[in-house]
Structures are given as C-alpha cells and as structure tokens.
C-alpha atoms as a PDB file:
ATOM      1  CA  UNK A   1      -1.816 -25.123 -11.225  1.00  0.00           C
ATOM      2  CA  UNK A   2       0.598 -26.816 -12.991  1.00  0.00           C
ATOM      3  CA  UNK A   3       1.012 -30.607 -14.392  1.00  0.00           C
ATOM      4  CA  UNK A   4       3.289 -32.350 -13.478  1.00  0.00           C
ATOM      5  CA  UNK A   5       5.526 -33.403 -16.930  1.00  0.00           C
ATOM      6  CA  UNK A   6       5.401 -29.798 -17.681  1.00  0.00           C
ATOM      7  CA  UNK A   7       6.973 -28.826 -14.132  1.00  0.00           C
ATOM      8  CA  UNK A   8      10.607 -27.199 -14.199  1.00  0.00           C
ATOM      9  CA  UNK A   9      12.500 -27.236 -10.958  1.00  0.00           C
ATOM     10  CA  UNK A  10      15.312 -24.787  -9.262  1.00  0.00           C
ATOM     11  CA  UNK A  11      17.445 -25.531  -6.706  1.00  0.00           C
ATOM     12  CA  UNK A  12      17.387 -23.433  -3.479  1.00  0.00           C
ATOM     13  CA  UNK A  13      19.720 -23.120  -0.341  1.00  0.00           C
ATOM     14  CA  UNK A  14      17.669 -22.674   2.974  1.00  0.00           C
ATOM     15  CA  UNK A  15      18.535 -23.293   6.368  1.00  0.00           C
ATOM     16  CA  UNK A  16      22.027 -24.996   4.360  1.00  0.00           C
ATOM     17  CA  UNK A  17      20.223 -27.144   2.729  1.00  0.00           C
ATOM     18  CA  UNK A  18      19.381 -28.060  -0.603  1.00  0.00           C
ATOM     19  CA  UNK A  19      16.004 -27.935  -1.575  1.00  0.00           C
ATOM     20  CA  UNK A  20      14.363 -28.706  -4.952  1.00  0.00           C
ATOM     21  CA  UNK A  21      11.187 -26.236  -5.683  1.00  0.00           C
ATOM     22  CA  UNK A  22       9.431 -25.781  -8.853  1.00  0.00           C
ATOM     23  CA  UNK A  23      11.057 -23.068 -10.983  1.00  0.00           C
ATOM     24  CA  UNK A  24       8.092 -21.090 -11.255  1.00  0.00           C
ATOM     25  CA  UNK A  25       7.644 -20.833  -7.729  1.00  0.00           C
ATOM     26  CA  UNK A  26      11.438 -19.404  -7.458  1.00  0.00           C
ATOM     27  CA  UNK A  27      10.745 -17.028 -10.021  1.00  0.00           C
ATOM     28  CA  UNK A  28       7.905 -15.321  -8.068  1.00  0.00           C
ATOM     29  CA  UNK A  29       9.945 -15.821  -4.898  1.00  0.00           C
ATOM     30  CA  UNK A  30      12.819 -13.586  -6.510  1.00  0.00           C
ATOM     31  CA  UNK A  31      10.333 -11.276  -8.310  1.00  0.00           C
ATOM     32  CA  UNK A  32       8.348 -10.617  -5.044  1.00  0.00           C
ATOM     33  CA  UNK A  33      11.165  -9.667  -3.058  1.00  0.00           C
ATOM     34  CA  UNK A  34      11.376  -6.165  -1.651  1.00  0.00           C
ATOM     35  CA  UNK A  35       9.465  -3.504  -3.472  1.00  0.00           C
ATOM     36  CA  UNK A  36       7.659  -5.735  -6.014  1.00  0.00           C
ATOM     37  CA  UNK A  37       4.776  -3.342  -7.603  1.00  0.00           C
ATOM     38  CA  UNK A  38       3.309  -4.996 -11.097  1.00  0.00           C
ATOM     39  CA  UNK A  39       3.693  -8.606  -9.640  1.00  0.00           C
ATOM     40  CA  UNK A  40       0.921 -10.864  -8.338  1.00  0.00           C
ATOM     41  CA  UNK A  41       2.968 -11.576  -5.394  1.00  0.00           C
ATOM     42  CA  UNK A  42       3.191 -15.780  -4.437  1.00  0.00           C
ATOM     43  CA  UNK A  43       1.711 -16.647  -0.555  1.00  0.00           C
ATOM     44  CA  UNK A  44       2.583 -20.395  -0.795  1.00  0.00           C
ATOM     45  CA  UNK A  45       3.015 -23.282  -3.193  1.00  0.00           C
ATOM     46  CA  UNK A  46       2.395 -27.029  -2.364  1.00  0.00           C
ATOM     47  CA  UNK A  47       3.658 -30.146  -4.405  1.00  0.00           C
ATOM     48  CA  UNK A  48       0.750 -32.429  -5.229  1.00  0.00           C
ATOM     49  CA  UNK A  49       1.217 -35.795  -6.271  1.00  0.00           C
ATOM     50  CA  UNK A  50       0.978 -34.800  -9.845  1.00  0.00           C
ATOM     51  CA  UNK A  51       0.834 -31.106 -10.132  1.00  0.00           C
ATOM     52  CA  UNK A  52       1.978 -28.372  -8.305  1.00  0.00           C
ATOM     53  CA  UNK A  53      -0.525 -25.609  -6.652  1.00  0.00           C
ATOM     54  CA  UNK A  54       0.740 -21.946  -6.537  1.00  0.00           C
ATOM     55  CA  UNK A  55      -1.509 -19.840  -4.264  1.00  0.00           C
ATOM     56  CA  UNK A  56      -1.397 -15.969  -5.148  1.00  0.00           C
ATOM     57  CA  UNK A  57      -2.591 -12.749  -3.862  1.00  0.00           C
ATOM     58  CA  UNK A  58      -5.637 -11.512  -5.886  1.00  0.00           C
ATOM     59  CA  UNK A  59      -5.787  -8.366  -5.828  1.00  0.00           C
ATOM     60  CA  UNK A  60      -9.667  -7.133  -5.284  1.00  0.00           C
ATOM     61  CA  UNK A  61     -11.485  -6.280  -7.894  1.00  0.00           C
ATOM     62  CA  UNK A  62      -9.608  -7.194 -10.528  1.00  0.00           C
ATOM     63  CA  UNK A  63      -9.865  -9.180 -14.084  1.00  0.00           C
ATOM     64  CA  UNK A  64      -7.392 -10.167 -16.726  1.00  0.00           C
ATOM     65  CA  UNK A  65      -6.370  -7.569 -19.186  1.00  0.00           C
ATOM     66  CA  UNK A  66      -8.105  -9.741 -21.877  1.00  0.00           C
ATOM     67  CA  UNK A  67     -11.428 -10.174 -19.966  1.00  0.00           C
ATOM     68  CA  UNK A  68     -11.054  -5.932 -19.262  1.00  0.00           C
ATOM     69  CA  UNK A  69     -10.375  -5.342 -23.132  1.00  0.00           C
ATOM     70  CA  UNK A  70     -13.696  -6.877 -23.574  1.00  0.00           C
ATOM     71  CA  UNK A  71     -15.488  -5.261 -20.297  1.00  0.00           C
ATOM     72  CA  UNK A  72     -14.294  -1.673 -22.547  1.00  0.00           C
ATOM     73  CA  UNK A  73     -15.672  -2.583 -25.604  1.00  0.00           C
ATOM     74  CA  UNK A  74     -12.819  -4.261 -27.229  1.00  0.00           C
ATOM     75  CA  UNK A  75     -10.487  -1.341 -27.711  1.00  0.00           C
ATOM     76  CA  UNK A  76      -9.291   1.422 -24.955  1.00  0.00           C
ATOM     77  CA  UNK A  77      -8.671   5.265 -26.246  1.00  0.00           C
ATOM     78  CA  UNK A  78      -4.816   6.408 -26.132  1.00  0.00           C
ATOM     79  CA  UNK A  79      -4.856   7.956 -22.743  1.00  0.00           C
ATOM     80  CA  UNK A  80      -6.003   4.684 -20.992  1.00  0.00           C
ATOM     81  CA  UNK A  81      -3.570   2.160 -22.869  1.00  0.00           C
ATOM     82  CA  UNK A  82      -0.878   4.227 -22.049  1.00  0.00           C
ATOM     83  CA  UNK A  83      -1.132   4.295 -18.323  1.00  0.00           C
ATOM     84  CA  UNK A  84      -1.151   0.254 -18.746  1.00  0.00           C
ATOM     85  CA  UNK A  85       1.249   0.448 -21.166  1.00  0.00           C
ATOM     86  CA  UNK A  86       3.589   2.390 -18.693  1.00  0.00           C
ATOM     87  CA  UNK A  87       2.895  -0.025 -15.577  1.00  0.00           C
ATOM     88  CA  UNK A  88       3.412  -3.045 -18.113  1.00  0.00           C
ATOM     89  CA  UNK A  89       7.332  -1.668 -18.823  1.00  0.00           C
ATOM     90  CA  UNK A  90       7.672  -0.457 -15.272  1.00  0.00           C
ATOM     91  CA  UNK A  91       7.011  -4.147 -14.125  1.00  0.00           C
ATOM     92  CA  UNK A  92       8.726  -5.776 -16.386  1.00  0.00           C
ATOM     93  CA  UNK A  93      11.879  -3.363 -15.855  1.00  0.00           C
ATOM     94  CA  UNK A  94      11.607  -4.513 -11.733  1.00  0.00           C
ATOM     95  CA  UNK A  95      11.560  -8.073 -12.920  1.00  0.00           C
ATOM     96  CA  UNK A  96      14.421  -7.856 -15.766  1.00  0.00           C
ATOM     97  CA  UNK A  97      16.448  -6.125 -12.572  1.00  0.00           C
ATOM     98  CA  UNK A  98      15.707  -8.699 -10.226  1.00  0.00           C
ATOM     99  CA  UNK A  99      17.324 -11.133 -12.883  1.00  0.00           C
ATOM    100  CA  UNK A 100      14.425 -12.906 -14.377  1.00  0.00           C
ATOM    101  CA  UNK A 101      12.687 -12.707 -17.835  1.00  0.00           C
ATOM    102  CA  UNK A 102       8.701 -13.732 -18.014  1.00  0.00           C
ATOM    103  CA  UNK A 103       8.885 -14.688 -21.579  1.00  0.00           C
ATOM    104  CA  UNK A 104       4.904 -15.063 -22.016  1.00  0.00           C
ATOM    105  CA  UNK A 105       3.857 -11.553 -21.973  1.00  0.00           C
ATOM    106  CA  UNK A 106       0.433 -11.028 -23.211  1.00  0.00           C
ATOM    107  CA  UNK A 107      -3.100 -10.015 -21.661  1.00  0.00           C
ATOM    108  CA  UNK A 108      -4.354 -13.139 -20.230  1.00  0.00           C
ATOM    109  CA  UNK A 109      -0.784 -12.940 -18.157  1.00  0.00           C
ATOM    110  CA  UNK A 110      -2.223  -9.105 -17.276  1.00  0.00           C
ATOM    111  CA  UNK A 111      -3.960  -8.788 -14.169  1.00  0.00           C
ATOM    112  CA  UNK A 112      -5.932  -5.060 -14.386  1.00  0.00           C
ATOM    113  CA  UNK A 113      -6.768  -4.174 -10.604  1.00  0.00           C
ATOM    114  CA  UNK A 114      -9.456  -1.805 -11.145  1.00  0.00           C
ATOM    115  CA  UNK A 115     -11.148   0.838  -9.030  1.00  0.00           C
ATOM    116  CA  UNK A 116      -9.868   4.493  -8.532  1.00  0.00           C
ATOM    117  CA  UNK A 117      -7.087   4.069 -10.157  1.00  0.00           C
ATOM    118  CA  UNK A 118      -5.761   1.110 -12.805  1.00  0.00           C
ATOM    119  CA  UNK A 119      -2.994  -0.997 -11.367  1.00  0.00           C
ATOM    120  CA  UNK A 120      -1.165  -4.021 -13.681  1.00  0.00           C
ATOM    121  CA  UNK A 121       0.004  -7.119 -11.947  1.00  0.00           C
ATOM    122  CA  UNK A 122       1.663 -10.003 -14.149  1.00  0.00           C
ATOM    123  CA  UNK A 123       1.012 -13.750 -13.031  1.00  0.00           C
ATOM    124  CA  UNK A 124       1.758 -16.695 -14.562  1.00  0.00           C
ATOM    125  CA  UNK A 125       5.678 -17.102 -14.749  1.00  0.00           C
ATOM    126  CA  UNK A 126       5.407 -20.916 -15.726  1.00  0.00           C
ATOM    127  CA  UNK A 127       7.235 -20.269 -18.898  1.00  0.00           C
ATOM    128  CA  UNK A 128       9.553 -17.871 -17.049  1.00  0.00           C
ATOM    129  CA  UNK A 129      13.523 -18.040 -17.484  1.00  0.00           C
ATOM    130  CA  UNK A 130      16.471 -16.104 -15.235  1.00  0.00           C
ATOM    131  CA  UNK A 131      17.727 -13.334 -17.405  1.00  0.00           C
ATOM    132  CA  UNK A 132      20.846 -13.949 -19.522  1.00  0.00           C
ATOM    133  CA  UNK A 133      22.824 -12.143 -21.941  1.00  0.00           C
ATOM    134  CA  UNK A 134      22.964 -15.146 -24.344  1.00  0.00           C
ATOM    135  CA  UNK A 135      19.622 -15.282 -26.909  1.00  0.00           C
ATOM    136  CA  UNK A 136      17.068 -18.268 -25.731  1.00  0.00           C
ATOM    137  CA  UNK A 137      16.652 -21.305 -28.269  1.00  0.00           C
ATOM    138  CA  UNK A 138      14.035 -23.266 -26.209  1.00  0.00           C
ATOM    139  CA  UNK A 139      10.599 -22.485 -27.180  1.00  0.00           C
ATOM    140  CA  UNK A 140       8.428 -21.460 -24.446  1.00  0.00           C
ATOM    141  CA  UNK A 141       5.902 -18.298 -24.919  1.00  0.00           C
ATOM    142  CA  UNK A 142       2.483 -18.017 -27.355  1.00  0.00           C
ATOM    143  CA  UNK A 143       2.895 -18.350 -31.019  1.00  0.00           C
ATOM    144  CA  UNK A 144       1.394 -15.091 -31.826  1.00  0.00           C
ATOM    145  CA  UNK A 145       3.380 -13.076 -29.901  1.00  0.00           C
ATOM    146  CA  UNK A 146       7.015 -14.615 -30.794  1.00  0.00           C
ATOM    147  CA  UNK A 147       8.978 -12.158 -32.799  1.00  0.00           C
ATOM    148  CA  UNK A 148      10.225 -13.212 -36.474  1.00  0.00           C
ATOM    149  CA  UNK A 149      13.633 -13.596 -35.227  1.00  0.00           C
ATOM    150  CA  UNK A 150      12.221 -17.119 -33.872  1.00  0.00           C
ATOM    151  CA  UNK A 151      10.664 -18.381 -36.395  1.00  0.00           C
ATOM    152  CA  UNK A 152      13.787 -17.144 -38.594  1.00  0.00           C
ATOM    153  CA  UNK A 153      16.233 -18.316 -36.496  1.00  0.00           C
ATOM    154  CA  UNK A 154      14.696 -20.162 -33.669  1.00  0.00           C
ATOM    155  CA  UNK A 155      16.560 -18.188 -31.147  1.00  0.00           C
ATOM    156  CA  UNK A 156      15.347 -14.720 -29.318  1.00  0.00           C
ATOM    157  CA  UNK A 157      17.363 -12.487 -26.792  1.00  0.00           C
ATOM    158  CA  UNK A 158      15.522 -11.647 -23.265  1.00  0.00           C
ATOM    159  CA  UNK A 159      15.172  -7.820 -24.019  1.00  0.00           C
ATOM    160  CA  UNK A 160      14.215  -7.757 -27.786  1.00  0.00           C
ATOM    161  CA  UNK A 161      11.829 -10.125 -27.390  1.00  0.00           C
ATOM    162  CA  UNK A 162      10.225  -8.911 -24.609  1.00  0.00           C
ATOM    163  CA  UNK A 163       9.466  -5.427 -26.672  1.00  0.00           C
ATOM    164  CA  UNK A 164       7.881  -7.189 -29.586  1.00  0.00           C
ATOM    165  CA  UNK A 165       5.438  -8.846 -26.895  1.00  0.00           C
ATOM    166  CA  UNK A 166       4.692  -5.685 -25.539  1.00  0.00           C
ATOM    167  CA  UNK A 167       4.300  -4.236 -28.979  1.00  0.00           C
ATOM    168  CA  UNK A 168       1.857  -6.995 -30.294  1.00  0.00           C
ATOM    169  CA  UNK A 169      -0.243  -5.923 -26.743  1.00  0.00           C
ATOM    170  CA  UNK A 170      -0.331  -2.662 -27.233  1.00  0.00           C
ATOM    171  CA  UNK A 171      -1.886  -2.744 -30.554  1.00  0.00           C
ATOM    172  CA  UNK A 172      -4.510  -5.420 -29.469  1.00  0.00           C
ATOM    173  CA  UNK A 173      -5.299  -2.361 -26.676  1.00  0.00           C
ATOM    174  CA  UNK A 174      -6.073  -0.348 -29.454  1.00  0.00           C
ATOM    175  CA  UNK A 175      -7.147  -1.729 -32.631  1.00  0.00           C
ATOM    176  CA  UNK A 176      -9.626  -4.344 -31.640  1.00  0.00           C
ATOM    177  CA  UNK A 177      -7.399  -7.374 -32.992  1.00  0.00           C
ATOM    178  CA  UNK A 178      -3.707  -9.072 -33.220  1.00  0.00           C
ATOM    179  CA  UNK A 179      -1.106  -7.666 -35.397  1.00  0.00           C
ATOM    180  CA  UNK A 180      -0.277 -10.407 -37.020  1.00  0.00           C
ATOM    181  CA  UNK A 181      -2.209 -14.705 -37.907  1.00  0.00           C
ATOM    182  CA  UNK A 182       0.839 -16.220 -38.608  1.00  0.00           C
ATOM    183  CA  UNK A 183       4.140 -16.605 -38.646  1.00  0.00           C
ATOM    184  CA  UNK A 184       4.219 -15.675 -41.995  1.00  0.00           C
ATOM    185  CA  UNK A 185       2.741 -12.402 -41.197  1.00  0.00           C
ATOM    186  CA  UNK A 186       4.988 -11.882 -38.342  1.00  0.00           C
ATOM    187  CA  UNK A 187       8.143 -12.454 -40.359  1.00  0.00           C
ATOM    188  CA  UNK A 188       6.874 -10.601 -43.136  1.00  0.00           C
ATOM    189  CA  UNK A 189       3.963  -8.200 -43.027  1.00  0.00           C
ATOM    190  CA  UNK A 190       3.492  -4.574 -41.508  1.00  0.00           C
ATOM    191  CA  UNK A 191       0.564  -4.876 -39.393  1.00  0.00           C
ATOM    192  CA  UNK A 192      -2.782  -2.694 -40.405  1.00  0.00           C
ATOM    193  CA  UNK A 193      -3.924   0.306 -38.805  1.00  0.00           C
ATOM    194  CA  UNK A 194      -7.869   0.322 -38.808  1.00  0.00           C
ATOM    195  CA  UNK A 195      -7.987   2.891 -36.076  1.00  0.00           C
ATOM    196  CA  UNK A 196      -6.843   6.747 -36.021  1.00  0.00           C
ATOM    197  CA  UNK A 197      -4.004   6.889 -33.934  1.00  0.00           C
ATOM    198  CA  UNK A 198      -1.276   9.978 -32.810  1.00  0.00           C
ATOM    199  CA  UNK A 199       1.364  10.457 -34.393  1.00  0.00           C
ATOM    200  CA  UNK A 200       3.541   9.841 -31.412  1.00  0.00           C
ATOM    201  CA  UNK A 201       1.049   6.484 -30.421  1.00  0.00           C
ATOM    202  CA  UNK A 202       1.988   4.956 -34.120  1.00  0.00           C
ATOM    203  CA  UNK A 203       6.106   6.168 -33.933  1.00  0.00           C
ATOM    204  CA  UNK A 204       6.090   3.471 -30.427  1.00  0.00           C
ATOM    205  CA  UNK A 205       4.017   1.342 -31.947  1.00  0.00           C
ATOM    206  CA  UNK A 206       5.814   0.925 -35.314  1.00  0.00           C
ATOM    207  CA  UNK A 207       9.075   0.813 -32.665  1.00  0.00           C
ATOM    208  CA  UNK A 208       8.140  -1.906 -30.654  1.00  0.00           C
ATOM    209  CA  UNK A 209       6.994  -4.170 -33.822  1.00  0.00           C
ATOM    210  CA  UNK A 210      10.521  -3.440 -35.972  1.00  0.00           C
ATOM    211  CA  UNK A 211      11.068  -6.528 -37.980  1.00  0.00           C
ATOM    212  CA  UNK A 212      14.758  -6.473 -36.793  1.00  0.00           C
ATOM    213  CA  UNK A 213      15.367  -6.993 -33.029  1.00  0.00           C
ATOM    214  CA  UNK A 214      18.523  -4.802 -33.151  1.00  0.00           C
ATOM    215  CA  UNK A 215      15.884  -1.578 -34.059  1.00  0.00           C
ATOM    216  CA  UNK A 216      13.495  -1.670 -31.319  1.00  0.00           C
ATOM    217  CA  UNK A 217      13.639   0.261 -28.131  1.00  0.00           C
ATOM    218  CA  UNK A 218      15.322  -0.710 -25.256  1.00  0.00           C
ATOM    219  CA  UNK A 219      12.574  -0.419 -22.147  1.00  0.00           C
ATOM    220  CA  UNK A 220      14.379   2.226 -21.047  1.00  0.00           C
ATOM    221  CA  UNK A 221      13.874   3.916 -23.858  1.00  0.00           C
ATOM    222  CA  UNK A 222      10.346   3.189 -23.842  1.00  0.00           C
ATOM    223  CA  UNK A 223       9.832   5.145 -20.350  1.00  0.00           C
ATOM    224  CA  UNK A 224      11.575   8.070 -22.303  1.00  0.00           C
ATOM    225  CA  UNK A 225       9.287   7.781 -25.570  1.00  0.00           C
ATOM    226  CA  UNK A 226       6.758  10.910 -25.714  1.00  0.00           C
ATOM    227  CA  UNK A 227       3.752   9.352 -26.052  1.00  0.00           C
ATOM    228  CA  UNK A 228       4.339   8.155 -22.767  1.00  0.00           C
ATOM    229  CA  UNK A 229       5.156  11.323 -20.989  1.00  0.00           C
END
C-alpha cells in the first residue's frame, strides 16, 4: 500500500484511451506479462482516496528472504545461497528484458516460496524505473545497498547497480551481516570475511562488490560464473 505524496503515475493506452495508473502498478503489469517466473505477479490495484492498494498473488507458504535468513539461523551454507542466488539473476534478467529496472533489490523485496523446492519471487516495485541506457540521478533504493558510484557521483547506471545490490545480498546470505555501515565504508572499505568461503564463492563475491562499476559482471556473466554451475 502506498501513500499517496509518494505515488508515481504512468500513462497507459486501453480501449484508445488514456488512462493514468500508478507507476508501480504498470511496472508489475509489464513484468507479469507472458512467462513471468521470479515475480509476485499483480491481480488488481485500486486508487483510494489517499493511497493506492496493490493486491498480489502470495505464493503459499512463503516468507521474505529476510524473515527466511533468520528461520536458517542467520546464514545459509554455499549450496543453498546459490540456488537463490541463481533465481535472484534469472528474475531480474526477465525483468531487465521486459524493459524495467527494480532498483530496490534486497531481502525484504525477496519473497522465498518454500516447500520441495525454493522458488524467489520479487515484490515491491514502488521504487521501480523503465530501463534506460542513461545512468539514474534520482535517488530511490536503500542506503546500504547503493553502490559508491552514488554517493561519489550521485548518479548509478541500471545494470551496475543492480550487481552491487545483488552482491551486498549475497554476502548477508552468507556471513551473518551487511558488507558495509556507511557510506564511507561503501566508498571505501573491502568488506570482511568472518566465514570460510570457496574459492570460486569469494572470486563472485569480490566481483559483484568491485568498487568501480565498469569491473563488475554483467548478469550474464553471472549465469556463466562457476560457482554457479
């Protein structure tokens, strides 16, 4: 649910005519077209007087990634964070191809379907932009997971920035904590190890979390990265 001064709206043809929806509702419209696997997909929004309800599908049973962190003692073993990991950059890949860029990664934006198997769903796409080729300057996302080209520059481009986030996830999966407190620490520190990690776990890791946006992985290249073969 959304208030209504922080509401951003999109305009939509249908039926010929111009309609006015909240942007966050036509992001999850584009993202839940056709095969949309790793998206909480939206049923229906309605415009309240002052806020605007978005009703989604929940998938059953299922938690936020933070809540499951917790639920598994704070940290999950290698073999577990990567099959998240992997859905996390498979979903984000179908939304980055379906022109839109979430923007707010991080595990309270994680839905973890559990049961036989582990399935990832992102929500909350309020901070959400459409994907251009031209870096951001607006500031929309969670301090703690902006990358120091932000708070160097106060501008971020959809792909590189969207690594870091996933970066500063994956080493809350397995170290118990955040990378970084602070800006300053994201701008300038290398983030501790206090687990034992592979060799090929720490090569992403230290990947995703390179200073300069220029030196991470593209999510393609992610897929293709060993440790999650």
């Amino acid at each position: 649910m959304n208030q209504s001064q922080h509401i951003r709206f999109a305009s939509q043809v249908r039926d010929g005519r111009q309609q006015e929806l909240p942007l966050e509702a036509a992001l999850l419209q584009i993202v839940g077209s056709g095969d949309s696997r790793g998206v909480a997909r939206l049923l229906d929004w309605f415009q309240l007087p002052e806020e605007v309800l978005l009703v989604l599908e929940r998938p059953v049973p299922c938690m936020d990634l933070l809540d499951y962190l917790v639920h598994r003692g704070a940290r999950l073993e290698e073999s577990e964070a990567k099959v998240i990991m992997r859905q996390l950059v498979e979903a984000v890949q179908g939304i980055h191809s379906r022109g839109v860029v979430h923007r707010d990664l991080k595990p309270e934006n994680v839905l973890i379907q559990s049961g036989s198997r582990v399935q990832v769903h992102l929500i909350d796409f309020g901070l959400g932009s459409m994907l251009c080729d031209s870096p951001y300057s607006s500031l929309r996302g969670t301090p703690l997971y902006l990358p120091p080209e932000w708070y160097l520059f106060n501008e971020i481009e959809a792909e590189s920035s969207t690594v870091w986030q996933l970066g500063v996830i994956l080493y809350q999966l397995l170290c118990r904590a955040m990378p970084f407190r602070n800006w300053e620490e994201i701008i300038q520190k290398k983030p501790a190890m206090g687990v034992k990690l592979s060799g090929e776990c720490l090569n992403l890791l230290g990947g995703l979390l390179k200073k300069q946006p220029e030196a991470r992985p593209t999510l393609e290249q992610i897929l293709h990265h060993p440790w999650l073969q």
